[in-house]
Structure formats: C-alpha cells, structure tokens
N, C-alpha and C. Protein backbone atom coordinates (compact mmCIF):
# COMPACT_ATOMS: atom_id res chain seq x y z
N UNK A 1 -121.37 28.07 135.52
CA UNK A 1 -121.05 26.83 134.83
C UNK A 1 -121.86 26.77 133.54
N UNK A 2 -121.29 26.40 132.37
CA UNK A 2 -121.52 26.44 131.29
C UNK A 2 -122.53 24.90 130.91
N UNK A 3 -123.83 24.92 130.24
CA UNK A 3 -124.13 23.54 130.38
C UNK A 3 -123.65 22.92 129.31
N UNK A 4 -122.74 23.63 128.60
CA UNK A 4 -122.22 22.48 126.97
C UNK A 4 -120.83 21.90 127.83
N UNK A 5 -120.54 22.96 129.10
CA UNK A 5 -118.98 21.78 128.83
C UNK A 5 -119.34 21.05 130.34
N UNK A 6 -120.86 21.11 130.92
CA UNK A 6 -120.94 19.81 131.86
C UNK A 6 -121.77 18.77 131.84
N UNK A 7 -121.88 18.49 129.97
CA UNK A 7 -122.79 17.39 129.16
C UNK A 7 -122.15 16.22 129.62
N UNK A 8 -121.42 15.93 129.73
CA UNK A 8 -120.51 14.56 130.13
C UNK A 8 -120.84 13.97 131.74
N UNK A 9 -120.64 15.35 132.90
CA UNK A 9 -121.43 15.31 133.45
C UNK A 9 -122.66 14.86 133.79
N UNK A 10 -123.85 15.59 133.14
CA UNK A 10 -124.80 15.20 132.95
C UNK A 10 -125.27 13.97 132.89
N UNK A 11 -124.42 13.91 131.63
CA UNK A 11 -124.62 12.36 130.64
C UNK A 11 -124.98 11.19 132.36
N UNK A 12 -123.56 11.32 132.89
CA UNK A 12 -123.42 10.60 133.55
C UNK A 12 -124.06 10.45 134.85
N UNK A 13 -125.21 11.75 134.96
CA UNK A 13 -125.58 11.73 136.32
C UNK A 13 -126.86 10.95 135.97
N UNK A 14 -127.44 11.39 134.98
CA UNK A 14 -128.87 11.06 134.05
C UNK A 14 -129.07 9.50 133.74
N UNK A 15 -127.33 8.87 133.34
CA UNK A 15 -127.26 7.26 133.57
C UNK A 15 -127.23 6.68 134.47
N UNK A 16 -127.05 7.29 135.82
CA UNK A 16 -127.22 6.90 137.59
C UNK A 16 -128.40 7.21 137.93
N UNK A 17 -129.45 8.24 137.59
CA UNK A 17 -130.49 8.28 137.75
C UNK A 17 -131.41 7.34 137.53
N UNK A 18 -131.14 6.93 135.92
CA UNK A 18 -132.00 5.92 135.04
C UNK A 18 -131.94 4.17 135.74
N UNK A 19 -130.42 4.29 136.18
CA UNK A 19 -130.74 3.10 136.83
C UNK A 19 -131.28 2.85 138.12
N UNK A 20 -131.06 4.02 139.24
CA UNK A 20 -132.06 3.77 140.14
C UNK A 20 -133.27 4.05 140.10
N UNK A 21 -133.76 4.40 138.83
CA UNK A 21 -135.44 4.29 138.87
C UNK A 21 -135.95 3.07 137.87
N UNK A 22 -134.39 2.24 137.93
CA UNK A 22 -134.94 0.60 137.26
C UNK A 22 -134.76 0.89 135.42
N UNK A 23 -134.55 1.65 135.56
CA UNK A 23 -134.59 1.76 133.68
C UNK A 23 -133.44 0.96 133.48
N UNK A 24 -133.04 0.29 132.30
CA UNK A 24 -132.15 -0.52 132.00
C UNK A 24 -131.88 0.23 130.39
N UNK A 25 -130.66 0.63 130.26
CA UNK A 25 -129.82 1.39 129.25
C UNK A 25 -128.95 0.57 128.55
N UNK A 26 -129.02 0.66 127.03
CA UNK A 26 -128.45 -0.06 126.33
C UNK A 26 -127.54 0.90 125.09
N UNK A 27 -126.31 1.44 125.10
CA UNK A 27 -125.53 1.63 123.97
C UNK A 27 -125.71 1.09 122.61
N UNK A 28 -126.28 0.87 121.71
CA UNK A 28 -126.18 0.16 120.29
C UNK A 28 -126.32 0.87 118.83
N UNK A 29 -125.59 -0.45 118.18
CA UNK A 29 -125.83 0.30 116.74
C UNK A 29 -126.93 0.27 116.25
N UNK A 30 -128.08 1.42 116.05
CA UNK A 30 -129.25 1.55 116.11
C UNK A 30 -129.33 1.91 114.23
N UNK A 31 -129.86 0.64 113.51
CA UNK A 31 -130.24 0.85 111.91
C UNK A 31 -131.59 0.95 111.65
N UNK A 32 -131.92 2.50 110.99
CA UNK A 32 -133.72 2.55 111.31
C UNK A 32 -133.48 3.77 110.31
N UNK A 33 -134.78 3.15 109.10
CA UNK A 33 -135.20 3.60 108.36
C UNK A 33 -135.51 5.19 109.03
N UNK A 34 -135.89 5.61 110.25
CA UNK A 34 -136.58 6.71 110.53
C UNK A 34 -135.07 7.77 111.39
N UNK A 35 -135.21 8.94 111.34
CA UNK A 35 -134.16 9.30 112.09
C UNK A 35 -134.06 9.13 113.65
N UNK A 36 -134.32 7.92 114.02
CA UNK A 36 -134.45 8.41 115.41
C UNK A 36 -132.77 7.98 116.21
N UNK A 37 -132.70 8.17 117.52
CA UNK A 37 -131.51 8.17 117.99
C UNK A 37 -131.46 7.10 119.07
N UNK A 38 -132.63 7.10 119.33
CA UNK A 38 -133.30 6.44 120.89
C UNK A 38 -134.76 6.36 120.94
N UNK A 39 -134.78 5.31 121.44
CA UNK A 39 -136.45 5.17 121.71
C UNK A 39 -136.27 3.91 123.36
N UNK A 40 -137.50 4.52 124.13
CA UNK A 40 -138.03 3.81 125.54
C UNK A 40 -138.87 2.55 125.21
N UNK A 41 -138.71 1.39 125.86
CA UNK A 41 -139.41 0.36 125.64
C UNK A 41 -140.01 -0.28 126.94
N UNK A 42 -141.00 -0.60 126.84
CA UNK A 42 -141.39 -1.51 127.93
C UNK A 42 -141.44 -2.73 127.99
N UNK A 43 -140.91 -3.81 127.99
CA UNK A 43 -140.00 -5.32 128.22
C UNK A 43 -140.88 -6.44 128.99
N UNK A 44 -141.77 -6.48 128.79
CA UNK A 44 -142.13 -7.66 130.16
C UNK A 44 -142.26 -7.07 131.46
N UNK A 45 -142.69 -5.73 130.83
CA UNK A 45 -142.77 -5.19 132.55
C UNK A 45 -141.72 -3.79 133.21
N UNK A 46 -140.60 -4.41 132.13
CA UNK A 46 -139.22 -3.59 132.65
C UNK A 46 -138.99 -2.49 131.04
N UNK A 47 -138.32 -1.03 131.94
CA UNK A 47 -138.22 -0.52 130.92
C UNK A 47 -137.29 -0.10 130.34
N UNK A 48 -136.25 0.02 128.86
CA UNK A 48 -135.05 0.06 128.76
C UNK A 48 -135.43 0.71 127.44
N UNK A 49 -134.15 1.68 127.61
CA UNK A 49 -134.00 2.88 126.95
C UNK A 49 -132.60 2.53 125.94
N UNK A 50 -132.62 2.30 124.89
CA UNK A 50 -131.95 2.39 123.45
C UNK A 50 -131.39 3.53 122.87
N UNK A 51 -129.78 3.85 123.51
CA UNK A 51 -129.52 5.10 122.55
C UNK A 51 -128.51 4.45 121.39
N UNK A 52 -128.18 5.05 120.53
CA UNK A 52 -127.43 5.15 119.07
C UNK A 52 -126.35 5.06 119.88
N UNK A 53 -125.66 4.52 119.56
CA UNK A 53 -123.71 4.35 120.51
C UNK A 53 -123.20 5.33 119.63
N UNK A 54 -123.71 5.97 118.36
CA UNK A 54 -123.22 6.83 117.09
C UNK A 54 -123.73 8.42 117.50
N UNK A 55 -124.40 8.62 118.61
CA UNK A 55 -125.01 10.01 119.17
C UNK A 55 -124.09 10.46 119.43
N UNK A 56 -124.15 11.95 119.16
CA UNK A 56 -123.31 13.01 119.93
C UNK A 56 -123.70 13.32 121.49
N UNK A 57 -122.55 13.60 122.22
CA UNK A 57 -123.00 13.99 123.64
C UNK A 57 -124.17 14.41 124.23
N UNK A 58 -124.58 15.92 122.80
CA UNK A 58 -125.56 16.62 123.35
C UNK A 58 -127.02 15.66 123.08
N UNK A 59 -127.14 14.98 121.65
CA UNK A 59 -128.29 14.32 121.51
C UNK A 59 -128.26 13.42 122.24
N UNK A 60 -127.25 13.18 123.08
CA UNK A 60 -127.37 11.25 124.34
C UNK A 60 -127.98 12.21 125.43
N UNK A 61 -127.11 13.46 125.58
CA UNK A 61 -128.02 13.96 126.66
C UNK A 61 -129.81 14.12 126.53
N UNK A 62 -129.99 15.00 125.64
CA UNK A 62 -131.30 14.94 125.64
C UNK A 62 -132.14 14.09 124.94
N UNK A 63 -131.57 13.23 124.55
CA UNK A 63 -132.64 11.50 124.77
C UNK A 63 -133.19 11.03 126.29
N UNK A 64 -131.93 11.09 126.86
CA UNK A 64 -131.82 10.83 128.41
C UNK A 64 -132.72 11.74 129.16
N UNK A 65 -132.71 12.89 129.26
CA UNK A 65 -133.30 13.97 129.92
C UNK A 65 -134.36 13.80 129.72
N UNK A 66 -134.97 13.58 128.05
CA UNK A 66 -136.44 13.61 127.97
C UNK A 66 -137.00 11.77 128.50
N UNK A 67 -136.76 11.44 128.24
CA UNK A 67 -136.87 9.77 128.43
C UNK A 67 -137.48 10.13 130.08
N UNK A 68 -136.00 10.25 131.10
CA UNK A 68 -136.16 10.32 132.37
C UNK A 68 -136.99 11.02 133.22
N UNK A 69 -137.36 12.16 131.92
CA UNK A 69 -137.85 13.14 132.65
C UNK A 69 -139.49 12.92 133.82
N UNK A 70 -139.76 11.89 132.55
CA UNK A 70 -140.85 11.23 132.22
C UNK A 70 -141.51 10.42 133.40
N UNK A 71 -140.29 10.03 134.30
CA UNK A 71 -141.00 9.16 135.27
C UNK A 71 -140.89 9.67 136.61
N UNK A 72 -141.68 9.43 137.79
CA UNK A 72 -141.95 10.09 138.98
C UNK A 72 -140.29 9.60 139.84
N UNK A 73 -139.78 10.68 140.51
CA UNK A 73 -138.42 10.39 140.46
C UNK A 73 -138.11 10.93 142.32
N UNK A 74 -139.21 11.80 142.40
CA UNK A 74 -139.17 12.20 143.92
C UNK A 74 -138.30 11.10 145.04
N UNK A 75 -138.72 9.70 144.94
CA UNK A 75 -137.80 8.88 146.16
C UNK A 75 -136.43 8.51 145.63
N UNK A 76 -135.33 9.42 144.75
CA UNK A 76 -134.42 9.69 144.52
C UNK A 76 -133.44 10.49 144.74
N UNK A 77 -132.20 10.47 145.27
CA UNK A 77 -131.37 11.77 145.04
C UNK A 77 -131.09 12.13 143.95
N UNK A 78 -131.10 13.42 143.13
CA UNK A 78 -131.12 13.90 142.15
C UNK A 78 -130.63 15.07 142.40
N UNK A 79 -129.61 15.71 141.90
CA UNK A 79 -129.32 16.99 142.44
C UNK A 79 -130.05 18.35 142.24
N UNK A 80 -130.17 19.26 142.98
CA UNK A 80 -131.31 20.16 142.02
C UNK A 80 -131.30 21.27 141.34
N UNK A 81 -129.94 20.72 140.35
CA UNK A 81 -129.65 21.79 139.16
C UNK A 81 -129.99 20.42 138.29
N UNK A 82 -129.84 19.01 138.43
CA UNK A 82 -130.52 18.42 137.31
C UNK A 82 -132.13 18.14 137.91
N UNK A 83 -132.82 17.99 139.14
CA UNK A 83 -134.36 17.93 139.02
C UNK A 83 -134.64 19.21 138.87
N UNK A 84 -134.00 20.26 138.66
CA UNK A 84 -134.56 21.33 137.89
C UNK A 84 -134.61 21.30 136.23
N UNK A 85 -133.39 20.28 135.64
CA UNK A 85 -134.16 20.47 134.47
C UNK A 85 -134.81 19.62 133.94
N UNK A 86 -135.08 18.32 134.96
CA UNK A 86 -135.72 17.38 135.14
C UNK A 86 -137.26 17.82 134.96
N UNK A 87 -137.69 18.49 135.99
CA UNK A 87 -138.58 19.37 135.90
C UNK A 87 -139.02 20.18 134.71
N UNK A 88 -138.41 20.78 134.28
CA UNK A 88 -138.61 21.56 133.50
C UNK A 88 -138.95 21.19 131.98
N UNK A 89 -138.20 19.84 131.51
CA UNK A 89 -138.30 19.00 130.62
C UNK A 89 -139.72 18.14 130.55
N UNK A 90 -140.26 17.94 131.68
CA UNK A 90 -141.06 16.79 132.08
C UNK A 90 -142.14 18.21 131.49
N UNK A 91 -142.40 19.64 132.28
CA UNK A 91 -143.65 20.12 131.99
C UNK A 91 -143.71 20.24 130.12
N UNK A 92 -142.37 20.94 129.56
CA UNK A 92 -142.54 20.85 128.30
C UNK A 92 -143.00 19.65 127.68
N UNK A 93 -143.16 18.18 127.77
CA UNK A 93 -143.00 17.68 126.86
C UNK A 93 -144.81 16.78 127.63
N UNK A 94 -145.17 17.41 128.63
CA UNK A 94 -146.96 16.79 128.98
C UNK A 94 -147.45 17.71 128.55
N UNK A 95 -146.98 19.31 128.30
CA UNK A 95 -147.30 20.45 127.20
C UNK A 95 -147.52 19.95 126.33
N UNK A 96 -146.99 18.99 125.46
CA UNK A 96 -146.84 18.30 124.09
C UNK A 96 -147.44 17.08 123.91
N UNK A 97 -148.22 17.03 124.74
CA UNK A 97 -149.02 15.60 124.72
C UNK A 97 -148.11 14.51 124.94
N UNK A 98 -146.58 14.66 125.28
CA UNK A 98 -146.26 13.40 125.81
C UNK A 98 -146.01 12.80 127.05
N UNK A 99 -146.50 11.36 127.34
CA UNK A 99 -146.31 10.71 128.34
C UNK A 99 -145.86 9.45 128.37
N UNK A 100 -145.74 8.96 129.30
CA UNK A 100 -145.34 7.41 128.98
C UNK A 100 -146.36 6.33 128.43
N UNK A 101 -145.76 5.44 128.13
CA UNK A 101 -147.05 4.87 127.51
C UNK A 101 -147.85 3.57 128.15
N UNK A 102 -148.80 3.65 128.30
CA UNK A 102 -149.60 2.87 129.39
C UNK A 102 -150.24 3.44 130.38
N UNK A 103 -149.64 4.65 130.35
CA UNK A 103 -150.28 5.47 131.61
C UNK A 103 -151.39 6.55 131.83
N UNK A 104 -151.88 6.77 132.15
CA UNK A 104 -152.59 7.74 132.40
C UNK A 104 -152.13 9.36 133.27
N UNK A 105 -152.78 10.40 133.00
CA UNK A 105 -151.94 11.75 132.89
C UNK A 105 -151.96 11.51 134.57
N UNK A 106 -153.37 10.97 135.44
CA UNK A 106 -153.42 11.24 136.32
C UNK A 106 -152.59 10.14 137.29
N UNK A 107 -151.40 9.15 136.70
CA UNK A 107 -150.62 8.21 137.15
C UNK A 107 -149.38 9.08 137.15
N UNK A 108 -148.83 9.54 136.17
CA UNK A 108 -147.62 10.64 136.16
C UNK A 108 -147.48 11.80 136.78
C-alpha cells in the first residue's frame, strides 16, 4: 500500500484519534502573516488544533501526525501501521526539541 494514495485515509483515522484523546479540531480560514498551516492550542485547559481548510491533503496530514504524535496515546485503539508512524514522528520531533507545551520531557 502506497502512503500518498491512503492520505485520506489517514487524514481520517488521525481525526478519530484526535478526538478520542479530547483534542478538539477546527477547519478554518487561517490569515497569518507567518506561513504556518496549523498550530495546537491550549484553551482553558482543553486542547484544539487549527488547520488551514486551504491545506493540501498531505500538509493536513502531517500537521495532524505531528500535533498527535505528541500526546501519550497508549489507552487508545490506534492501528499499528498508524502507532507506528505515530511513533516514529513523536521520536523525530523530541529529537528536535519538541514537546508540548507545559510539560515536562519526563510527563511525555
């Protein structure tokens, strides 16, 4: 299986994921001086993820992927060709100094 033609897929498993780990996802027209596509927010507690409704498949996917990757996801079903790249996303990007924010390395 090819992963460009099961982005849609994806897309859609990564938006069932996000909501059972409480993330709250919002489609919009995103106007910003900076290029970004998406950005994670934390709300009063709650956290919701902002993509560009103007993204291409592949950049909604990996907004999503990296976003999700991010949070401890173990008391989930997740299938494990996506917590593999769940996984795999999450080590690249604590490689890169990123984490969520508020947290500590030894909370993630």
């Amino acid at each position: 299986m090819k992963i460009k033609s099961s982005i849609p897929s994806f897309i859609q498993e990564l938006e069932t994921i996000s909501q059972n780990l409480g993330i709250s996802l919002a489609y919009e027209k995103i106007q910003s001086h900076h290029p970004r596509k998406g950005a994670l927010y934390r709300i009063r507690g709650n956290w919701k993820l902002i993509i560009d409704r103007n993204t291409s498949p592949d950049e909604k996917f990996n907004i999503l992927l990296d976003n999700i990757s991010l949070f401890e996801n173990d008391h989930i079903f997740i299938t494990p060709r996506m917590r593999d790249m769940l996984i795999k996303r999450r080590s690249e990007l604590l490689n890169r100094g990123k984490k969520l924010p508020g947290l500590d390395v030894n909370e993630q």
